[in-house]
Protein backbone atom coordinates (compact mmCIF):
# COMPACT_ATOMS: atom_id res chain seq x y z
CA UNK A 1 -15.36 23.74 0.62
CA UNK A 2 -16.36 19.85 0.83
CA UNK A 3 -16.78 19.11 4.68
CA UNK A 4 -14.19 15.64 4.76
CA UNK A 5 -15.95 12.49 5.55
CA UNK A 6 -15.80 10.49 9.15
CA UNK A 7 -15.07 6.87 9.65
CA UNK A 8 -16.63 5.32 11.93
CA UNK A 9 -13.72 5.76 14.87
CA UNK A 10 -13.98 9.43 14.29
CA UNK A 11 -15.30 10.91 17.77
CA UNK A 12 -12.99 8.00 19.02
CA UNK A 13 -9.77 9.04 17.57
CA UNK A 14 -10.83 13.11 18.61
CA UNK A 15 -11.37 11.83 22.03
CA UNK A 16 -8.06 10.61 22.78
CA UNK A 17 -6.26 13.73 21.32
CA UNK A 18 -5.67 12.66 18.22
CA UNK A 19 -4.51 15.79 15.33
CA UNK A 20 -6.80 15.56 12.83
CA UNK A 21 -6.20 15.96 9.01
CA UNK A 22 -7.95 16.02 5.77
CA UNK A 23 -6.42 13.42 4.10
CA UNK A 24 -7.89 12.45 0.58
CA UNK A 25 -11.44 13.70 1.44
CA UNK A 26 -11.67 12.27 4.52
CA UNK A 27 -10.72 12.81 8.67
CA UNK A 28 -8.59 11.07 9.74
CA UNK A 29 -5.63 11.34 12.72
CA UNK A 30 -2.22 12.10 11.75
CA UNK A 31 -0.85 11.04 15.29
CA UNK A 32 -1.94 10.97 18.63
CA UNK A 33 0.69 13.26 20.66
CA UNK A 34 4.03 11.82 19.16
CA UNK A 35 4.98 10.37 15.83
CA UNK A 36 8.29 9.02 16.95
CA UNK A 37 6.81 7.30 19.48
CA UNK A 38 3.99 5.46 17.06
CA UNK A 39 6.34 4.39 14.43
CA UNK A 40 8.57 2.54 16.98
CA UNK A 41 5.36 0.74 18.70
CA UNK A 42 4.78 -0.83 15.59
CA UNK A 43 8.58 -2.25 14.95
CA UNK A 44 9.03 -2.78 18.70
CA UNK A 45 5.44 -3.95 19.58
CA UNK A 46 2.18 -3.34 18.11
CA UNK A 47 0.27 -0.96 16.70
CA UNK A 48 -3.03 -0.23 14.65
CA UNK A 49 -4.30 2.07 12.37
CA UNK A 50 -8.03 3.11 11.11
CA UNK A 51 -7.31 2.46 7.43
CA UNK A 52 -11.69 2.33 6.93
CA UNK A 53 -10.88 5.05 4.35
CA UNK A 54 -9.80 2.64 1.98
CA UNK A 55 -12.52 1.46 -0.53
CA UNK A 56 -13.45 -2.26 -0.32
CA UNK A 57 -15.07 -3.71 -3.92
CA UNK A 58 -16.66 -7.22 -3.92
CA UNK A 59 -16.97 -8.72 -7.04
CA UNK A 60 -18.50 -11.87 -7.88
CA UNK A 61 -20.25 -13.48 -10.84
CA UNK A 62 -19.41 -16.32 -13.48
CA UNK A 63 -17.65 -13.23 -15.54
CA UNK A 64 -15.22 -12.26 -12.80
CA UNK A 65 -12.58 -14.14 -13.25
CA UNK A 66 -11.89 -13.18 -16.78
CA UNK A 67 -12.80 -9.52 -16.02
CA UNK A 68 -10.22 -9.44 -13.32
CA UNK A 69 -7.51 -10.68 -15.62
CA UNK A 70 -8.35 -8.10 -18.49
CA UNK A 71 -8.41 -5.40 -15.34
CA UNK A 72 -5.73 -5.72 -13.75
CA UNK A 73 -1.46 -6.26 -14.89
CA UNK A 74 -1.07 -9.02 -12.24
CA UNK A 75 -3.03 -12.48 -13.35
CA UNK A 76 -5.64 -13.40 -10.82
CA UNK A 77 -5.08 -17.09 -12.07
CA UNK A 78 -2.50 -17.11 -9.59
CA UNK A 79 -4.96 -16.94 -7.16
CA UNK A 80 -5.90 -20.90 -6.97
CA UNK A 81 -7.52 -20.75 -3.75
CA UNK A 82 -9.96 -19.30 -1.90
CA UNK A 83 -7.87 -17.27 0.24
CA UNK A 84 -5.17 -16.36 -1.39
CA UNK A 85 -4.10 -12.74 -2.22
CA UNK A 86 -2.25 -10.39 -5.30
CA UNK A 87 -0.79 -7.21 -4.79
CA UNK A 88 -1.56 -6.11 -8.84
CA UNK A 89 -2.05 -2.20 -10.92
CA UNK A 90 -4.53 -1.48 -12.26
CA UNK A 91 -3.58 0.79 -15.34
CA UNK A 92 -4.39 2.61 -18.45
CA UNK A 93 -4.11 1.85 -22.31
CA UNK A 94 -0.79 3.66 -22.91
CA UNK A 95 0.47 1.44 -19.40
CA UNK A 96 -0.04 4.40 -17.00
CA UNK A 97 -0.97 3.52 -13.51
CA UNK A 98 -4.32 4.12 -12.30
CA UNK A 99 -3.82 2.36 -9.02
CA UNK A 100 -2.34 -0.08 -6.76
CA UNK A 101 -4.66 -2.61 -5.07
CA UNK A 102 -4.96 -5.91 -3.63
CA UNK A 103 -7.28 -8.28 -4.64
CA UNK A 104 -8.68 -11.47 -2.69
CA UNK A 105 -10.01 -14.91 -4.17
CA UNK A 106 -12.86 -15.96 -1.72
CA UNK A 107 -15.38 -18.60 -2.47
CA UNK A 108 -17.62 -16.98 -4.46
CA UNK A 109 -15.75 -14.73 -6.05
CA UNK A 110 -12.84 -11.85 -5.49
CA UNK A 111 -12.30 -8.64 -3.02
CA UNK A 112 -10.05 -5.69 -4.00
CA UNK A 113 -9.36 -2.96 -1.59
CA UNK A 114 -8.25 -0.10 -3.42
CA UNK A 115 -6.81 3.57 -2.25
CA UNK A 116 -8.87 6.59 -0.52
CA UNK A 117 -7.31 8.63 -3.10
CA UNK A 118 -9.00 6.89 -6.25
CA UNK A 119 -12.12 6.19 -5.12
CA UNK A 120 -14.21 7.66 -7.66
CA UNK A 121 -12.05 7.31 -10.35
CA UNK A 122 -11.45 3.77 -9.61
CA UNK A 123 -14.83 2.59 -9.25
CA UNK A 124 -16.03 4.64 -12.79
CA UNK A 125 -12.77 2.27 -14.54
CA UNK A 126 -13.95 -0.58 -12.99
CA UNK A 127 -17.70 0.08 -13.91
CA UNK A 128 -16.46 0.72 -17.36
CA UNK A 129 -14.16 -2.08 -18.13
CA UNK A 130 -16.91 -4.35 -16.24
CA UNK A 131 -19.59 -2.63 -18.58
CA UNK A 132 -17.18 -3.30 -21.60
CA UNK A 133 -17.18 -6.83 -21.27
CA UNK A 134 -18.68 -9.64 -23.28
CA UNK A 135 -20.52 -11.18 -20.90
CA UNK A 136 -20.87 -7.57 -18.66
CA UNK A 137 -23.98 -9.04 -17.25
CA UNK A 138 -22.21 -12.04 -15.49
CA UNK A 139 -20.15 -9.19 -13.23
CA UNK A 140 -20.75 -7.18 -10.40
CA UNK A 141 -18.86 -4.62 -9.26
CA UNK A 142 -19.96 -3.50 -6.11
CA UNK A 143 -18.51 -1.35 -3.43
CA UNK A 144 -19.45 -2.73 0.75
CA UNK A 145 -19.56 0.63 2.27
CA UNK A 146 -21.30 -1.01 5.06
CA UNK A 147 -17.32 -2.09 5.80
CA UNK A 148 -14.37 -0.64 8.11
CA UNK A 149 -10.56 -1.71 8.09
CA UNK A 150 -8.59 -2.18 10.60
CA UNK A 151 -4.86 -2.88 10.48
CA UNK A 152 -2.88 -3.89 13.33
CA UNK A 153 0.94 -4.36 12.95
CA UNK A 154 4.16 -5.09 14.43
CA UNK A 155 6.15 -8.14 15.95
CA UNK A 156 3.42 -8.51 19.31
CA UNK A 157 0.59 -8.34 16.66
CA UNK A 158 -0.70 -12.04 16.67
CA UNK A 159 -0.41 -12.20 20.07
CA UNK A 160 -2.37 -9.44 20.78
CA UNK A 161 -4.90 -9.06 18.19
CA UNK A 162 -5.89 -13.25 18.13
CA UNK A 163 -7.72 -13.78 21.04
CA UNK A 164 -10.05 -10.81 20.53
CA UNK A 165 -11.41 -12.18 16.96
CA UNK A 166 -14.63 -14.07 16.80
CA UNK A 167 -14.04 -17.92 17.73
CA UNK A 168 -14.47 -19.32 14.61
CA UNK A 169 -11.73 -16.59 13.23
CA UNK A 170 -9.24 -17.40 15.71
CA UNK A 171 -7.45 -20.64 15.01
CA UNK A 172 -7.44 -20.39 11.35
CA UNK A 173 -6.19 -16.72 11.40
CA UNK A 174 -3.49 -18.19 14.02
CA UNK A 175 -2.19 -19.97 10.59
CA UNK A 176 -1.52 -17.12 8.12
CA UNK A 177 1.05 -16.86 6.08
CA UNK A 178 1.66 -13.66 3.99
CA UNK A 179 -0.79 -12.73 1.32
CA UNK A 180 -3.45 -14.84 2.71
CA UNK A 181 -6.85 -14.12 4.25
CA UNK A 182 -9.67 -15.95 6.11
CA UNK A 183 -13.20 -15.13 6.56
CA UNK A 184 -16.23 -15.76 8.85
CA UNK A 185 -19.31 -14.09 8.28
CA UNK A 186 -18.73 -10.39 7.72
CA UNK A 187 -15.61 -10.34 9.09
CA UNK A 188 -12.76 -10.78 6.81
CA UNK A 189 -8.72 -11.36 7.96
CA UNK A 190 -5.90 -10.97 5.78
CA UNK A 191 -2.25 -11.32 6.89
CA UNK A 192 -1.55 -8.39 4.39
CA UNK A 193 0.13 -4.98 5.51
CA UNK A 194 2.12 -1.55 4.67
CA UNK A 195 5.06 -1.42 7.15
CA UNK A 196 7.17 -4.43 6.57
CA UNK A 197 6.26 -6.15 9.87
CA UNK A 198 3.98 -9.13 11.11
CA UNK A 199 0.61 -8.39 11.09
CA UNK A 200 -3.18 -8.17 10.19
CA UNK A 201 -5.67 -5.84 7.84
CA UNK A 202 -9.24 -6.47 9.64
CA UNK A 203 -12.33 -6.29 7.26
CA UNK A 204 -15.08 -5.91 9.85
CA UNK A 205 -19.13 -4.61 10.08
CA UNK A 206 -18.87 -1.06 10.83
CA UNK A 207 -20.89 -1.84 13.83
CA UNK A 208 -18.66 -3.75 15.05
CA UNK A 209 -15.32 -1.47 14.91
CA UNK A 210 -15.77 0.50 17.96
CA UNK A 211 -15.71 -2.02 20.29
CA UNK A 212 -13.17 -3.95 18.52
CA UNK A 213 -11.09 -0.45 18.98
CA UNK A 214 -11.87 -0.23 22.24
CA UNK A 215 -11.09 -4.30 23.10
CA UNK A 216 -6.95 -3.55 20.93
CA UNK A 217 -6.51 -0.68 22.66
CA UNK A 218 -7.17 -3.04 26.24
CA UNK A 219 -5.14 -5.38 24.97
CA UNK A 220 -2.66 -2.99 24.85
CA UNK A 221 -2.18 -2.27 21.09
CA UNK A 222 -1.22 1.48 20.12
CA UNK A 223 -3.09 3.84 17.97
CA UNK A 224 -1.22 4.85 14.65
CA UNK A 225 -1.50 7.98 13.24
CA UNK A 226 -0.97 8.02 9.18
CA UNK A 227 2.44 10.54 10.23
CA UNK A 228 3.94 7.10 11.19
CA UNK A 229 2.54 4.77 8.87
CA UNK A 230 4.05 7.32 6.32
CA UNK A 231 7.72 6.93 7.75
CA UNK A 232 6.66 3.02 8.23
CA UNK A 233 5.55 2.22 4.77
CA UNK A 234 8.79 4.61 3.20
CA UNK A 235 11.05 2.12 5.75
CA UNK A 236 9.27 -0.80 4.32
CA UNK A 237 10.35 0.65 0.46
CA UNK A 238 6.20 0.42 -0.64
CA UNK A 239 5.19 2.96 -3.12
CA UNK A 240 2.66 5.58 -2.03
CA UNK A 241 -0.03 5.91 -5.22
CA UNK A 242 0.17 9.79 -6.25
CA UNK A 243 3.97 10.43 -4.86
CA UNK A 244 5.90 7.50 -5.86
CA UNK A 245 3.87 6.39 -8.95
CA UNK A 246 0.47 7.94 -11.04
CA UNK A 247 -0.29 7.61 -14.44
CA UNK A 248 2.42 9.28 -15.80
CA UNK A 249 4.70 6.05 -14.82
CA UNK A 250 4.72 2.85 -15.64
CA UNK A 251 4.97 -0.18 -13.08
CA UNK A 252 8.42 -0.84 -14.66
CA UNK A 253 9.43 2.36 -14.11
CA UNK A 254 8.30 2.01 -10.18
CA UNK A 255 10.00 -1.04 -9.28
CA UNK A 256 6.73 -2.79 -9.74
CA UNK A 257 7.75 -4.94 -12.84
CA UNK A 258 7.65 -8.14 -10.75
CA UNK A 259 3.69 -7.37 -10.30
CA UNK A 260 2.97 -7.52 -13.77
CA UNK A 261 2.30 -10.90 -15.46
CA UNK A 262 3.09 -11.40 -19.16
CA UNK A 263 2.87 -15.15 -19.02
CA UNK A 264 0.41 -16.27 -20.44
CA UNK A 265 1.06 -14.55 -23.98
CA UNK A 266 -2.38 -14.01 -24.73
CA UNK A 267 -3.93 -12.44 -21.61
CA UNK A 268 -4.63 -9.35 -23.05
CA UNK A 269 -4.62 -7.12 -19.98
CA UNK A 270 -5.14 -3.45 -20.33
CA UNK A 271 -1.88 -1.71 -20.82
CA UNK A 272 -0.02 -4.78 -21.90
CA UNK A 273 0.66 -3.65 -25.57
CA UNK A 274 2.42 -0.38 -24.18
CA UNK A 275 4.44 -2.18 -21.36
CA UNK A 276 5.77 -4.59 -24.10
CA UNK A 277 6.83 -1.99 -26.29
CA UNK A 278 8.48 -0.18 -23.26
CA UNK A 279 9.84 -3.19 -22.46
CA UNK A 280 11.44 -3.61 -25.64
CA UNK A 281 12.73 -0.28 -26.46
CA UNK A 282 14.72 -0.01 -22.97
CA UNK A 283 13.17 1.59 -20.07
CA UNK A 284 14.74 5.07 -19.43
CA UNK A 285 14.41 5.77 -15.95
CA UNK A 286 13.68 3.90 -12.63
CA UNK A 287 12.77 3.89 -9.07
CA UNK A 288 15.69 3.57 -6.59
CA UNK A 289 16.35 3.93 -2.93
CA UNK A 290 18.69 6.49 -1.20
CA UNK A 291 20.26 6.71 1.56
CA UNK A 292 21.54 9.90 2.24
CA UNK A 293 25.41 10.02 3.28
CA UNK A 294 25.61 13.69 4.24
CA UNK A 295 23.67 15.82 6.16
CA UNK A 296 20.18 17.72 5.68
CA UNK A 297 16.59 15.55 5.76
CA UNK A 298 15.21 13.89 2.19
CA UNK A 299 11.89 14.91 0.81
CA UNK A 300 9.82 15.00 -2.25
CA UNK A 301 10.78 16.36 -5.89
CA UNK A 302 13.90 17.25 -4.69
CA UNK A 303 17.05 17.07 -7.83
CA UNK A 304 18.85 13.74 -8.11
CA UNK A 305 22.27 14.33 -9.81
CA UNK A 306 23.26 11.23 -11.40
CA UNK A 307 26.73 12.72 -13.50
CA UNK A 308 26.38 11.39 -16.87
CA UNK A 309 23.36 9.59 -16.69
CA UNK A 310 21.20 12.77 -16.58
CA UNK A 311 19.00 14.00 -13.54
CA UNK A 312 16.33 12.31 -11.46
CA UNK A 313 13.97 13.33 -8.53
CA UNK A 314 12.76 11.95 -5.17
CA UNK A 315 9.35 10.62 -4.96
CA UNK A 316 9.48 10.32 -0.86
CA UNK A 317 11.61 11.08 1.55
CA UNK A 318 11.98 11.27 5.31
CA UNK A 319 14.01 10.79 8.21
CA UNK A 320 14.29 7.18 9.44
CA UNK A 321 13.31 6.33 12.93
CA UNK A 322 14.54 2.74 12.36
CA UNK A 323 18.10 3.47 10.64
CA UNK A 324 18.75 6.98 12.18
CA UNK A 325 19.23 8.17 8.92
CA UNK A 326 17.29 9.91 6.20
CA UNK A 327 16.04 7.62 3.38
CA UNK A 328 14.01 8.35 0.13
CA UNK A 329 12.65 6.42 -3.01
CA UNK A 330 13.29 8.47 -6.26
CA UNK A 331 12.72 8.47 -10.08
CA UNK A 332 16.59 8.12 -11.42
CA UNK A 333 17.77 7.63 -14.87
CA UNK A 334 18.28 4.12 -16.10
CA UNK A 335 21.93 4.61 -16.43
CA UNK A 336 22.34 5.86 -12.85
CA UNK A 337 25.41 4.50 -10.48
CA UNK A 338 25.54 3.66 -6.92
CA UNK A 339 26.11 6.83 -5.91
CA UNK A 340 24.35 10.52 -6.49
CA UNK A 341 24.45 13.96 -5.46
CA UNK A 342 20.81 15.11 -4.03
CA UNK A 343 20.28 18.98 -3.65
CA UNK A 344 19.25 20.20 -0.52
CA UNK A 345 18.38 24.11 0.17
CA UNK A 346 20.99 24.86 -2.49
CA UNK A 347 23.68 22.42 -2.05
CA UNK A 348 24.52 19.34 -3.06
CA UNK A 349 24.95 16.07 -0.39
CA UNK A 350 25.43 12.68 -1.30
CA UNK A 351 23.67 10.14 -1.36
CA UNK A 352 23.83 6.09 -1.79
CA UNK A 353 21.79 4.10 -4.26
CA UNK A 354 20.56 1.10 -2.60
CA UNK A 355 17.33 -1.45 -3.28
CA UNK A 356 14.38 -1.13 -1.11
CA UNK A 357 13.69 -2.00 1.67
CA UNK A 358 15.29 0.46 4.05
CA UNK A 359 13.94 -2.26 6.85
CA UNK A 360 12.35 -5.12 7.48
CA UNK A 361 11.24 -7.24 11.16
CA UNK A 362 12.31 -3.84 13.06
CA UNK A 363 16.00 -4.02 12.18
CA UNK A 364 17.55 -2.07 8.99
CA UNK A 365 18.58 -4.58 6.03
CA UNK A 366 21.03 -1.51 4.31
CA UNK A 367 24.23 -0.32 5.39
CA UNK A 368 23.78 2.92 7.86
CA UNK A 369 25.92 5.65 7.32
CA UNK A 370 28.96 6.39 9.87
């Protein structure tokens, strides 16, 4: 058995009782005494989670741009300042997803943080495609494991997480807008996020995270557990890579179409020739939200009943701190109507179809059931 790796906040999240899981290869807390109680910090407050699991890649050369937009299905020309960031997938020939990731133009070139999950198999892509370019020697891929992540969220999360950057990081941080990122040395601020509120993903020295920790938490800003950010991010109607979406699916099968550029015509991005014959033929099936009018809890692969269109299957599903109600995303045939029948421990309760999000700014934006 593989021992699971540490981040750097390790001892630090042990020490003030957090439960501790293997999640994806690595240790990391799942909450810190109540889950209930973290998820509503972060739509009442603020809150912050270790997220130094995630794989940071820099890459740079005169060859990234154009490696970038044969990479990935979202067109880094988008990207026209230093700054700015995509949300993108990054998929396979027959239009499978591989990942999702966020990339970052910066001044001398791009940063993409992709998933704990994928590490390995996302770097050996990258290395490949990179390798299986023209001008291969003009890129670098490299990964900056010398790099933690912080994320700090929720409607008090400016206010409390501002005054403790460096100087030079404090003004123009006090200016982001979503999707945009500023940087100052080592450290690296993006207002970019996975719960649907305000907030911040920290790129920081790993020598520099404990105290950082230490200087939140005095400031008042709650540990997160990944229990909450699950229920959080579900809320917040983002896709989870491996439950909600792998390479059996398609981004327009995910909800994700609006992340895949097809303008300009002759970007030829990998996975482009299958989208655009899925595309034209008709997709078949689709990601949905419920909202579940009876009673009983939602969770994964359970059977979506959708009459005459055909079956489906939840992808996610929890109970919703925010609506008081139990939500899920799920996988539902094209044809499907506003309302289903989900089967729960042998019977069948209905169930809403609605769009994603569940909620947004702390307050639902759906209808709650009665």
């Amino acid at each position: 058995m593989t021992t699971p790796r540490q981040t750097t906040l390790h001892d630090t999240h042990v020490a003030a009782g957090a439960r501790m899981v293997d999640f994806a290869g690595w240790s990391m807390p799942i909450h810190y005494g109540s889950q209930l109680e973290e998820h509503h910090a972060v739509r009442r407050d603020a809150g912050m989670f270790d997220v130094s699991h995630m794989t940071v890649v820099d890459v740079a050369g005169p060859g990234a741009r154009a490696y970038l937009r044969r990479l990935l299905a979202n067109d880094v020309d988008k990207l026209r300042d230093p700054g700015r960031a995509l949300y993108s997938c990054m998929l396979n020939a027959d239009g499978g997803i591989l990942d999702d990731l966020i990339v970052y133009r910066r001044g001398d070139g791009y940063r993409v943080v992709v998933n704990a999950a994928t590490r390995d198999k996302d770097l050996a892509w990258m290395q490949e495609v990179a390798a299986a370019q023209p001008d291969h020697e003009a890129v670098s891929v490299a990964e900056r494991e010398d790099l933690d992540m912080i994320a700090v969220q929720g409607p008090e999360a400016r206010q409390r997480l501002l005054p403790l950057l460096p100087e030079a990081l404090r003004g123009p941080a006090a200016e982001l807008t979503p999707f945009h990122a500023v940087e100052s040395g080592d450290w690296f601020v993006a207002c970019t996020g996975y719960t649907g509120e305000d907030g911040f993903e920290v790129i920081l020295p790993a020598g520099d995270t404990r105290a950082f920790w230490s200087a939140l938490t005095g400031a008042g800003v709650r540990p997160v557990g990944l229990g909450a950010r699950d229920t959080l991010r579900l809320e917040a109607g983002m896709n989870l890579y491996g439950t909600d979406m792998d390479e059996t699916t398609t981004p327009l099968e995910s909800g994700l179409g609006w992340t895949v550029a097809l303008n300009p015509a002759d970007r030829d991005f990998i996975g482009r020739a299958a989208l655009e014959r899925q595309k034209a033929e008709g997709v078949t099936r689709r990601l949905a939200g419920l909202v579940l009018e009876g009673r009983g809890v939602l969770r994964g692969h359970m059977k979506v009943l959708a009459g005459e269109a055909g079956e489906g299957e939840t992808t996610s599903g929890s109970f919703s701190p925010t609506l008081g109600a139990s939500i899920a995303l799920a996988r539902l045939p094209a044809g499907a109507g506003d309302r289903v029948q989900v089967e729960i421990r042998g019977k069948t309760v209905p169930a809403r179809v609605v769009r994603p999000p569940f909620a947004r700014n702390g307050q639902p934006v759906v209808d709650i059931p009665a």
